[in-house]
Protein backbone atom coordinates (compact mmCIF):
# COMPACT_ATOMS: atom_id res chain seq x y z
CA UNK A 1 11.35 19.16 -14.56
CA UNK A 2 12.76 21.31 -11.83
CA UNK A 3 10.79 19.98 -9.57
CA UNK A 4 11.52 16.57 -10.26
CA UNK A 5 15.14 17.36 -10.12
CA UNK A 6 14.59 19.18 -6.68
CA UNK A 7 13.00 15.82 -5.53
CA UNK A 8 14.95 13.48 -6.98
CA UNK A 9 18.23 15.26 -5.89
CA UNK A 10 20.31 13.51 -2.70
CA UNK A 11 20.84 14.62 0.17
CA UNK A 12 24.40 14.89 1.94
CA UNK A 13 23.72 13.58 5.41
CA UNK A 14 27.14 14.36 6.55
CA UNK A 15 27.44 17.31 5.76
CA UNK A 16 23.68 18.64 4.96
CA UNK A 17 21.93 20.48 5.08
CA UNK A 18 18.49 18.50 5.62
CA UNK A 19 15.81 20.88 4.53
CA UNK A 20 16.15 22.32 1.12
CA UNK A 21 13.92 25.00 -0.55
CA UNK A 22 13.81 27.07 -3.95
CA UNK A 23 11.67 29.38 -5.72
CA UNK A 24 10.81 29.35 -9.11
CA UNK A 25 9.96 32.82 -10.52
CA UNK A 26 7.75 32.04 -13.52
CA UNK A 27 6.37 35.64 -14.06
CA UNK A 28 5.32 38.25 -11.99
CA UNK A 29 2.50 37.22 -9.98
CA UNK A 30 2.96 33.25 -10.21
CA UNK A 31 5.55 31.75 -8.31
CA UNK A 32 6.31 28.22 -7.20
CA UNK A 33 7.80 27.29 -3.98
CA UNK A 34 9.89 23.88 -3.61
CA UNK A 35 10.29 22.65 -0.44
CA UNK A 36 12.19 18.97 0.40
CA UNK A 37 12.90 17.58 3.62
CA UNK A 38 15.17 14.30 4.22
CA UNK A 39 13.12 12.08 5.74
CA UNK A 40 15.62 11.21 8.61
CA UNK A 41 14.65 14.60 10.32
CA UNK A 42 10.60 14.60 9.26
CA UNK A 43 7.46 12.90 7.93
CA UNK A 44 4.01 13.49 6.41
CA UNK A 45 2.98 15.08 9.73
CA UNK A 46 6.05 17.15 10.06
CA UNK A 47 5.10 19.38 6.80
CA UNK A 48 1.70 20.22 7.64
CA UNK A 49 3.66 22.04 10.98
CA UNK A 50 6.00 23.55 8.79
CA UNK A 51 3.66 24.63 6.03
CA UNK A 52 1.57 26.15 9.40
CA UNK A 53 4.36 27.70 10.72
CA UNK A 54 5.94 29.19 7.60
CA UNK A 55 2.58 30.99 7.40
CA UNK A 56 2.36 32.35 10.54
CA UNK A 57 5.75 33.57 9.97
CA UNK A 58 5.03 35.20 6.72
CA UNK A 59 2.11 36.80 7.87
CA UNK A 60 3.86 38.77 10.36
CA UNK A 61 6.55 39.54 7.39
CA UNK A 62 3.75 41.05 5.79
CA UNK A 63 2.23 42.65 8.05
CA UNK A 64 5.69 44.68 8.94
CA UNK A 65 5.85 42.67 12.60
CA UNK A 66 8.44 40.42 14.36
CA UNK A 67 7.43 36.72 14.15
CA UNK A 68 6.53 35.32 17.56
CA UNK A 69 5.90 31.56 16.71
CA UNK A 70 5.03 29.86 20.00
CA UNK A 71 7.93 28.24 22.16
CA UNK A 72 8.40 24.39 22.60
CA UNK A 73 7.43 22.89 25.54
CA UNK A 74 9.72 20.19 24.24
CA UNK A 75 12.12 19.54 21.55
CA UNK A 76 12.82 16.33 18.64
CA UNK A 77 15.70 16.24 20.81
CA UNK A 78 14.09 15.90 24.60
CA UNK A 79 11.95 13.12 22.54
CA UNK A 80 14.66 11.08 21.26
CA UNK A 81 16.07 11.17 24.50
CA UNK A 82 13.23 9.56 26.18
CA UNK A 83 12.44 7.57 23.69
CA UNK A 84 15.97 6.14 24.15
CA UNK A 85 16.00 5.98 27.80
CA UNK A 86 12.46 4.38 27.61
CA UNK A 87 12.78 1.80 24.91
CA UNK A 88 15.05 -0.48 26.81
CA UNK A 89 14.94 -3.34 29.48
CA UNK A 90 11.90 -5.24 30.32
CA UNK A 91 9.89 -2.37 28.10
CA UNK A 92 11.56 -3.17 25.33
CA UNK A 93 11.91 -7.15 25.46
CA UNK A 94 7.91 -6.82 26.07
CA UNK A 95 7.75 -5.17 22.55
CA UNK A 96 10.51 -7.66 20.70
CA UNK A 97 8.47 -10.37 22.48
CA UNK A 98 4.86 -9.48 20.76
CA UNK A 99 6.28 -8.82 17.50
CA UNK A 100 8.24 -12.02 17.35
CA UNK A 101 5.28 -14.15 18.22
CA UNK A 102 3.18 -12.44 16.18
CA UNK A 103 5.59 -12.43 12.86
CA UNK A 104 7.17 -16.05 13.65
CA UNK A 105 6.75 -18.34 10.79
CA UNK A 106 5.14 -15.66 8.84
CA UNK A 107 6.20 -15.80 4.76
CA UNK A 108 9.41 -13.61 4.25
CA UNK A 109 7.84 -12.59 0.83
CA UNK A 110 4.33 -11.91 -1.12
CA UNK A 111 4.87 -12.52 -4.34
CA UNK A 112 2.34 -10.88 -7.08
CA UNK A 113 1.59 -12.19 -10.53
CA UNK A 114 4.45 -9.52 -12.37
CA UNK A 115 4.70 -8.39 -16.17
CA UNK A 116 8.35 -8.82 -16.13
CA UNK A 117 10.80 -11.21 -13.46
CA UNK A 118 11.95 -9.42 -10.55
CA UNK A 119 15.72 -7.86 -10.99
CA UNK A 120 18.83 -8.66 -8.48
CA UNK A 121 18.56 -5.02 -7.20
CA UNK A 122 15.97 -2.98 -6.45
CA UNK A 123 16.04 0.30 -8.70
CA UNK A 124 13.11 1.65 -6.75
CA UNK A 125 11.73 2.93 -10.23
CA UNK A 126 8.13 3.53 -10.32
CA UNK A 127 4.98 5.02 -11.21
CA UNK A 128 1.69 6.19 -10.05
CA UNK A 129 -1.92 5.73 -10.88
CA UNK A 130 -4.63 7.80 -8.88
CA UNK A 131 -8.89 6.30 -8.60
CA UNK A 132 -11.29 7.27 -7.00
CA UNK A 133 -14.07 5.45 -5.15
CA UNK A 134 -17.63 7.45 -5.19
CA UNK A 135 -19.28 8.97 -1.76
CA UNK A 136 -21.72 6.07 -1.40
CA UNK A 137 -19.50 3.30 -1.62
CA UNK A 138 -17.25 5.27 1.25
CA UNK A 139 -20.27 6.24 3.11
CA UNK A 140 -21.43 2.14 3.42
CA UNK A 141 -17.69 1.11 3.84
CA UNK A 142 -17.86 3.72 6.94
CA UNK A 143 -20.93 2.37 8.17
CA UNK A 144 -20.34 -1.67 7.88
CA UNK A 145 -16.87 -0.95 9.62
CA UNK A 146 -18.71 1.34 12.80
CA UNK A 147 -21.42 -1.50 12.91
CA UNK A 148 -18.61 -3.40 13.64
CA UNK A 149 -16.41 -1.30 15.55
CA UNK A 150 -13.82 -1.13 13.30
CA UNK A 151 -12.72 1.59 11.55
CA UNK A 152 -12.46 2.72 7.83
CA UNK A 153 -8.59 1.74 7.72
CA UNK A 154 -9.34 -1.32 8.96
CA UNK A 155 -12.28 -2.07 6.87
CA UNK A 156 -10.01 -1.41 3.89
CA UNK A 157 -7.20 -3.22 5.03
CA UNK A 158 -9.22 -6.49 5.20
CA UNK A 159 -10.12 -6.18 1.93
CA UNK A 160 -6.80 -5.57 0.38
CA UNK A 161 -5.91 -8.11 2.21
CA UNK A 162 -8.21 -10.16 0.85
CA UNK A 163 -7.47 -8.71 -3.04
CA UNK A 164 -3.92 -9.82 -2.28
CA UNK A 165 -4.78 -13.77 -1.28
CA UNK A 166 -6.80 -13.56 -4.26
CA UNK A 167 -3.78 -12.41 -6.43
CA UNK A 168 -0.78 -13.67 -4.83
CA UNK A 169 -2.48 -17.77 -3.69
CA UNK A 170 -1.29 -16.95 -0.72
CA UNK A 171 -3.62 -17.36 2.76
CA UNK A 172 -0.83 -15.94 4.90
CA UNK A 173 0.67 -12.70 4.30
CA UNK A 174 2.78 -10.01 5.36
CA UNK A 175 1.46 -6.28 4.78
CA UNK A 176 3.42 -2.92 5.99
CA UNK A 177 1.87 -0.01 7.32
CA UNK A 178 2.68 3.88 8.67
CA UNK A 179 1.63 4.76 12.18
CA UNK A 180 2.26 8.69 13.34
CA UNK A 181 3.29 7.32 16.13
CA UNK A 182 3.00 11.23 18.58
CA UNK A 183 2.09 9.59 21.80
CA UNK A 184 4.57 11.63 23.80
CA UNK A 185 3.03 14.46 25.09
CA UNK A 186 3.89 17.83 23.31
CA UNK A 187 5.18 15.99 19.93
CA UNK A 188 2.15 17.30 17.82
CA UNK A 189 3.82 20.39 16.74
CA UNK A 190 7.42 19.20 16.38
CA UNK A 191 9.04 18.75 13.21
CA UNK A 192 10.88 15.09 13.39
CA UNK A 193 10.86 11.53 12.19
CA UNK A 194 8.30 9.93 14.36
CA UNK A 195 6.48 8.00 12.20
CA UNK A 196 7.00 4.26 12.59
CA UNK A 197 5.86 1.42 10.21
CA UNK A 198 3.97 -1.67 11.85
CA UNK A 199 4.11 -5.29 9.95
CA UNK A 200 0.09 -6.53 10.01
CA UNK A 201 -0.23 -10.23 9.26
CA UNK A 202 -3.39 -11.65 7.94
CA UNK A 203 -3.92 -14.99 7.77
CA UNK A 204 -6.73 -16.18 5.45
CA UNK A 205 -9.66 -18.74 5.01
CA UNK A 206 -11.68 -18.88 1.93
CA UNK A 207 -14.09 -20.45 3.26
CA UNK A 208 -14.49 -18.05 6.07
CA UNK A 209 -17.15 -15.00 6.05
CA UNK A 210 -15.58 -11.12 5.43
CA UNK A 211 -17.22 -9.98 8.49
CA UNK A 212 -14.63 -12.76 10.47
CA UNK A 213 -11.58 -11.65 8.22
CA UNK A 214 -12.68 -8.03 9.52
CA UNK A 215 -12.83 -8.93 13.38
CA UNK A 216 -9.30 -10.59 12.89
CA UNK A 217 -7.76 -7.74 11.06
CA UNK A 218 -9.24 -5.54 14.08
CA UNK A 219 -8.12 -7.50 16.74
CA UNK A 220 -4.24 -7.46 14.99
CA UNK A 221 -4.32 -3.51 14.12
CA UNK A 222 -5.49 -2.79 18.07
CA UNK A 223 -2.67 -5.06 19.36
CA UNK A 224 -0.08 -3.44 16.75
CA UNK A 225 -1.28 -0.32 18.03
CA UNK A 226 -0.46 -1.08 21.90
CA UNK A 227 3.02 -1.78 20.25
CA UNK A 228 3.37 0.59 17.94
CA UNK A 229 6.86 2.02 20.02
CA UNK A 230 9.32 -0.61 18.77
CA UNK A 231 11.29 1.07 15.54
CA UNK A 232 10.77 -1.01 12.59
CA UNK A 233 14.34 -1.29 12.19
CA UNK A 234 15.13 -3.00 15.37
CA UNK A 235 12.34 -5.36 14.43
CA UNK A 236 14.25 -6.55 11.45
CA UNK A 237 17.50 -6.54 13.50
CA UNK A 238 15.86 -8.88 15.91
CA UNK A 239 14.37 -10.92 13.53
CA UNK A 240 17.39 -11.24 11.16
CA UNK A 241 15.01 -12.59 8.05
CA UNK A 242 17.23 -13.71 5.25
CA UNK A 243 17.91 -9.91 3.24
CA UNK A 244 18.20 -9.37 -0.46
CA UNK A 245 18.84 -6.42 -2.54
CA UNK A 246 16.08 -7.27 -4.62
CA UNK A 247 12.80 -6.74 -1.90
CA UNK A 248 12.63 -4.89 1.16
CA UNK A 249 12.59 -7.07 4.12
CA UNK A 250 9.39 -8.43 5.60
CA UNK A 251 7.39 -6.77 3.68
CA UNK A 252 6.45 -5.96 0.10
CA UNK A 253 3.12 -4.47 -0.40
CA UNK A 254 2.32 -1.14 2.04
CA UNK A 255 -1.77 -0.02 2.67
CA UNK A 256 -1.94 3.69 3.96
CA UNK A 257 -5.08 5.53 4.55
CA UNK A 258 -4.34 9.23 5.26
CA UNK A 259 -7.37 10.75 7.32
CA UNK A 260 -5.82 14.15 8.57
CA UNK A 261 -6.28 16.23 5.28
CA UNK A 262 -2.99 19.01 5.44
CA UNK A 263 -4.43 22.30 6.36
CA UNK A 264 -5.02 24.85 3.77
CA UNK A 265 -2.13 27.39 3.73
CA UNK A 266 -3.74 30.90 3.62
CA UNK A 267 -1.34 33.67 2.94
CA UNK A 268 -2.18 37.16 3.10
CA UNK A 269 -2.54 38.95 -0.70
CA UNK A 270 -1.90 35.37 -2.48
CA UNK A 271 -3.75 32.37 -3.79
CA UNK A 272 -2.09 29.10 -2.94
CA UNK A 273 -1.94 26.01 -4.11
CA UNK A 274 -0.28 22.53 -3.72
CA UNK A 275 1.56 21.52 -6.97
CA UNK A 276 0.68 18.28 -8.66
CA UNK A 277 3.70 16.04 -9.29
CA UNK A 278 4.40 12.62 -10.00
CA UNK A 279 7.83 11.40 -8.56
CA UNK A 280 8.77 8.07 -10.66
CA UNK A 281 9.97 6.05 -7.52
CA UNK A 282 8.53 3.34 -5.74
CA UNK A 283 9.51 2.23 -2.30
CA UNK A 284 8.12 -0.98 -2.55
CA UNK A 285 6.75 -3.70 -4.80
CA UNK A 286 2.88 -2.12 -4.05
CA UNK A 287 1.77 0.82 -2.14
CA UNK A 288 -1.88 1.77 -1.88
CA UNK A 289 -2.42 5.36 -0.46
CA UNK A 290 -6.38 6.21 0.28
CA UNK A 291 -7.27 9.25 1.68
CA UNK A 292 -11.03 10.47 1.93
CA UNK A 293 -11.50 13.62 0.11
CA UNK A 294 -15.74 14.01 1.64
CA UNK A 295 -16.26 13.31 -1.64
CA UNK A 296 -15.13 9.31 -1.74
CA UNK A 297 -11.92 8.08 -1.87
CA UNK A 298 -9.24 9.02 -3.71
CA UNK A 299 -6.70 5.84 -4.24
CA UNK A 300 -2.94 6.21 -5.24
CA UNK A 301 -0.90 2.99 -6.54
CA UNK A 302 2.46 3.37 -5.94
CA UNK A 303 4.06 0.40 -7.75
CA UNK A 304 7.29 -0.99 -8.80
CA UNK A 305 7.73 -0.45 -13.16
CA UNK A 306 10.78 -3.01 -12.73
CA UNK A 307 7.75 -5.35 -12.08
CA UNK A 308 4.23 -4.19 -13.07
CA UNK A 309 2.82 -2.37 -16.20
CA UNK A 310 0.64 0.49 -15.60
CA UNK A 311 -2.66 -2.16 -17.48
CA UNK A 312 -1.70 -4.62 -14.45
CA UNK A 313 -2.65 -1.71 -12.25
CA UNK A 314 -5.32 -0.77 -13.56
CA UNK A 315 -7.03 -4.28 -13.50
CA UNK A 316 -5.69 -4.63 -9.91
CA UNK A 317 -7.70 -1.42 -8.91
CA UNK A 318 -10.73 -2.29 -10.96
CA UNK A 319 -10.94 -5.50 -8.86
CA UNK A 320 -10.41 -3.89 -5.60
CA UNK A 321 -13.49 -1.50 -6.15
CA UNK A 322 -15.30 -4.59 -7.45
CA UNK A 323 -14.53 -6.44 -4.58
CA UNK A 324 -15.56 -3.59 -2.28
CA UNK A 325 -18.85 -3.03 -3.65
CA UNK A 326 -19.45 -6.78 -3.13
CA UNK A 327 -18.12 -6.40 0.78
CA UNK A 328 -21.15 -3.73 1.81
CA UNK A 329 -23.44 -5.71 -0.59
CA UNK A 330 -22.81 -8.77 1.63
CA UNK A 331 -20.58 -8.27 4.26
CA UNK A 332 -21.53 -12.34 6.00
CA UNK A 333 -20.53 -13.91 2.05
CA UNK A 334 -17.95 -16.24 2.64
CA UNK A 335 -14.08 -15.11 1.36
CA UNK A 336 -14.47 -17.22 -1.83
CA UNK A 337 -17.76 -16.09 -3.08
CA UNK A 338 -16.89 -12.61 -3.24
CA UNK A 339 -16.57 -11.49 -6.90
CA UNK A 340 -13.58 -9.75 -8.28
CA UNK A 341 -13.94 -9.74 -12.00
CA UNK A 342 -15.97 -6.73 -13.83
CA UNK A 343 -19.00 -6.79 -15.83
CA UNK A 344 -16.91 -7.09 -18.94
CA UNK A 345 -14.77 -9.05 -17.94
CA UNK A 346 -17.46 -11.69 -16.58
CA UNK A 347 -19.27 -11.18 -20.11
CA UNK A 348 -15.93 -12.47 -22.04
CA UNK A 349 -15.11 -15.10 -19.84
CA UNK A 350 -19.08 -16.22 -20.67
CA UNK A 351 -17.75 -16.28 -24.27
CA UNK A 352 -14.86 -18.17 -23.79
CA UNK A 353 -16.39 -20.98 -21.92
CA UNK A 354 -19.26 -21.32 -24.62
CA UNK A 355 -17.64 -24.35 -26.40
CA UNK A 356 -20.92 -26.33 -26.59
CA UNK A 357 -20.55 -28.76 -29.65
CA UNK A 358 -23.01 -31.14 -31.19
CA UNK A 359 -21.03 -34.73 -31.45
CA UNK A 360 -22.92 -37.53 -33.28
CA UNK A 361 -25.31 -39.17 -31.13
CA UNK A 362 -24.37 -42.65 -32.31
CA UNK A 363 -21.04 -42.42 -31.48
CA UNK A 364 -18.62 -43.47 -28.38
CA UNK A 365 -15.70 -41.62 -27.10
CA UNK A 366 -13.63 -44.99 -28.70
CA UNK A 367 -15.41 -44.65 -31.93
CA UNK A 368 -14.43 -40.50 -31.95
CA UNK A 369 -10.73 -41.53 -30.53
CA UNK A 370 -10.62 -44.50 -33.10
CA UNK A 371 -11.40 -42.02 -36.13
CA UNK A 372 -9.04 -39.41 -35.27
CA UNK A 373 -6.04 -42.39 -35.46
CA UNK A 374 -7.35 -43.20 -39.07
CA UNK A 375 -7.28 -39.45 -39.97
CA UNK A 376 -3.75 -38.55 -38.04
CA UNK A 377 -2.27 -41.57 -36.69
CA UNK A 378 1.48 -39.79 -36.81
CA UNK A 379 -0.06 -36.83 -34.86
CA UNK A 380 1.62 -36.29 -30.80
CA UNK A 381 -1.40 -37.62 -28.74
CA UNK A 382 0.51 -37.76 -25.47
CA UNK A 383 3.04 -36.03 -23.43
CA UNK A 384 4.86 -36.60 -20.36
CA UNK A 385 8.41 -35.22 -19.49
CA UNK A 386 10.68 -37.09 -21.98
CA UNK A 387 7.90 -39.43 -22.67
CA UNK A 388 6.09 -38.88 -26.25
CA UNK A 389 3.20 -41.01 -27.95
CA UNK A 390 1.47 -41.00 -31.40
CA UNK A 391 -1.85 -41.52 -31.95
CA UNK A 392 -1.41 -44.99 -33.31
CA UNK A 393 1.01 -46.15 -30.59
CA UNK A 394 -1.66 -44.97 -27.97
């Protein structure tokens, strides 16, 4: 609970400050340490630097000797400065000019099949559920992408991508995604908002093979990547897509894959050890967070409760692991042959479509339709909008 509260709590950005930190004191040799950045002055990489630097610092408290963290070669603020100064005139109208081409005529919204209708206002309420996929299946995802020359990311990108067609009907479709975006020199070991979210848009054929859908979601990623400068929020100021309070603009549905693990912090006389927590918010509708543990994949869905119950989920991430394992099976099968429904749930639909019944042999459709006007001739047979006939009438 006091965690929660520590990261649920706002931050004053007037008057901050923008790093907060507390310790519980739960006994004498167990301890937990809170700490909570505002995003506006870090990101995921920005904590593994702190969390490195907070224990170099602490083991030269321990050890009775001054701290002596290295000095910056540069600072957040010699980086937003450039970045300023460099994101402008003809650089800048060559970035608004990719991304407009690339997003123009693009759907302003993917929408899933929800448990409940979408509300007027986001409440950003939401939930987590955590899979995992087994070190062979990762192992052959790793190898069809490299045979390829595409990466892991983009390997299971395509086949979200894919899952969400499937789901949403859509063949055209909008999906966000984090970039660390350090490609100053010197930013690796500042503390600072750098990352930047790029809008990939994947536009589908069924009828098309996976192994195409993957060279087309490789070519987009590499040129998002040579673009990857333009702040996502100018993008949307350029673009000026029609806003509502009830979705995030552009896009919906966000696919991370996180492959530099945080370093383990090693402190001098104690055992540490990050604190499992489960934040109920949601950013967006759908947010599927893989990292690769070397021992598989472990999946987080973030997701919306305003829209989704946690069963919807689950089914969702049972067909994306179905789908997968169909992908290295047969990474040529065409888009619509690719299986998404499990074992059981292939073995009730079997039951459901066995309606197999024995009509008389020496008997027309007329004579059946003729006998069931005898037996119900009052009954509805027939209806169209306002239009309504009985049995008899027919």
């Amino acid at each position: 609970a006091q965690a929660r509260t520590h990261a649920l709590t706002p931050f004053d950005l007037a008057a901050g400050p923008l790093l907060r930190a507390a310790l519980l004191v739960l006994g004498a040799e167990r301890h937990v340490l809170l700490v909570n950045q505002h995003h506006i002055v870090s990101d995921g990489w920005s904590m593994d630097v702190l969390l490195h630097e907070l224990a170099a610092l602490y083991r030269a408290f321990a050890a009775g000797a001054a701290p002596a963290l290295p000095p910056l070669a540069v600072h957040y603020t010699d980086y937003a400065a450039w970045q300023r100064a460099w994101l402008a005139g003809a650089v800048l109208e060559r970035q608004l000019g990719y991304w407009s081409a690339q997003l123009a005529g693009a759907p302003q919204v993917l929408e899933l099949p929800a448990d409940r209708p979408r509300p007027a206002v986001q409440s950003y309420r939401g939930a987590h559920l955590e899979t995992h996929l087994e070190a062979a299946l990762t192992a052959r995802l790793k190898a069809l992408g490299q045979a390829r020359g595409a990466t892991l990311f983009m390997t299971l990108l395509a086949a979200f991508e894919l899952l969400l067609a499937r789901y949403s009907g859509q063949d055209d479709l909008l999906v966000g995604s984090p970039i660390a975006n350090r490609t100053a020199a010197g930013s690796e070991g500042l503390i600072g908002f750098f990352v930047n979210t790029l809008v990939l848009r994947a536009r589908l054929d069924q009828a098309q093979r996976f192994d195409e859908l993957l060279a087309q979601v490789r070519g987009t990623a590499l040129d998002a990547y040579a673009h990857q400068d333009l702040p996502f929020e100018q993008l949307v100021e350029r673009l000026n897509p029609q806003r509502s309070l009830s979705r995030s603009p552009l896009f919906q549905i966000m696919f991370a894959l996180q492959n530099n693990a945080p370093s383990a912090l090693a402190l001098p006389g104690l055992t540490v050890a990050p604190l499992a927590q489960d934040t109920p918010s949601a950013k967006f509708d759908l947010t599927l967070a893989a990292a690769d543990t070397g021992d598989g994949l472990r999946l987080v869905w973030e997701y919306a409760t305003d829209l989704f119950e946690r069963a919807r989920i689950e089914r969702m991430a049972a067909h994306f692991a179905v789908l997968l394992q169909g992908i290295v099976a047969d990474p040529a099968a065409d888009l619509h042959r690719l299986a998404l429904l499990t074992e059981d749930e292939t073995a009730q639909l079997a039951d459901w479509n066995a309606t197999d019944t024995e009509y008389p042999a020496d008997k027309t459709v007329v004579d059946l339709f003729e006998a069931q006007v005898a037996a119900i001739p009052d009954n509805l047979a027939l209806v169209f909008e306002d239009e309504a006939l009985t049995y008899a009438a027919l």
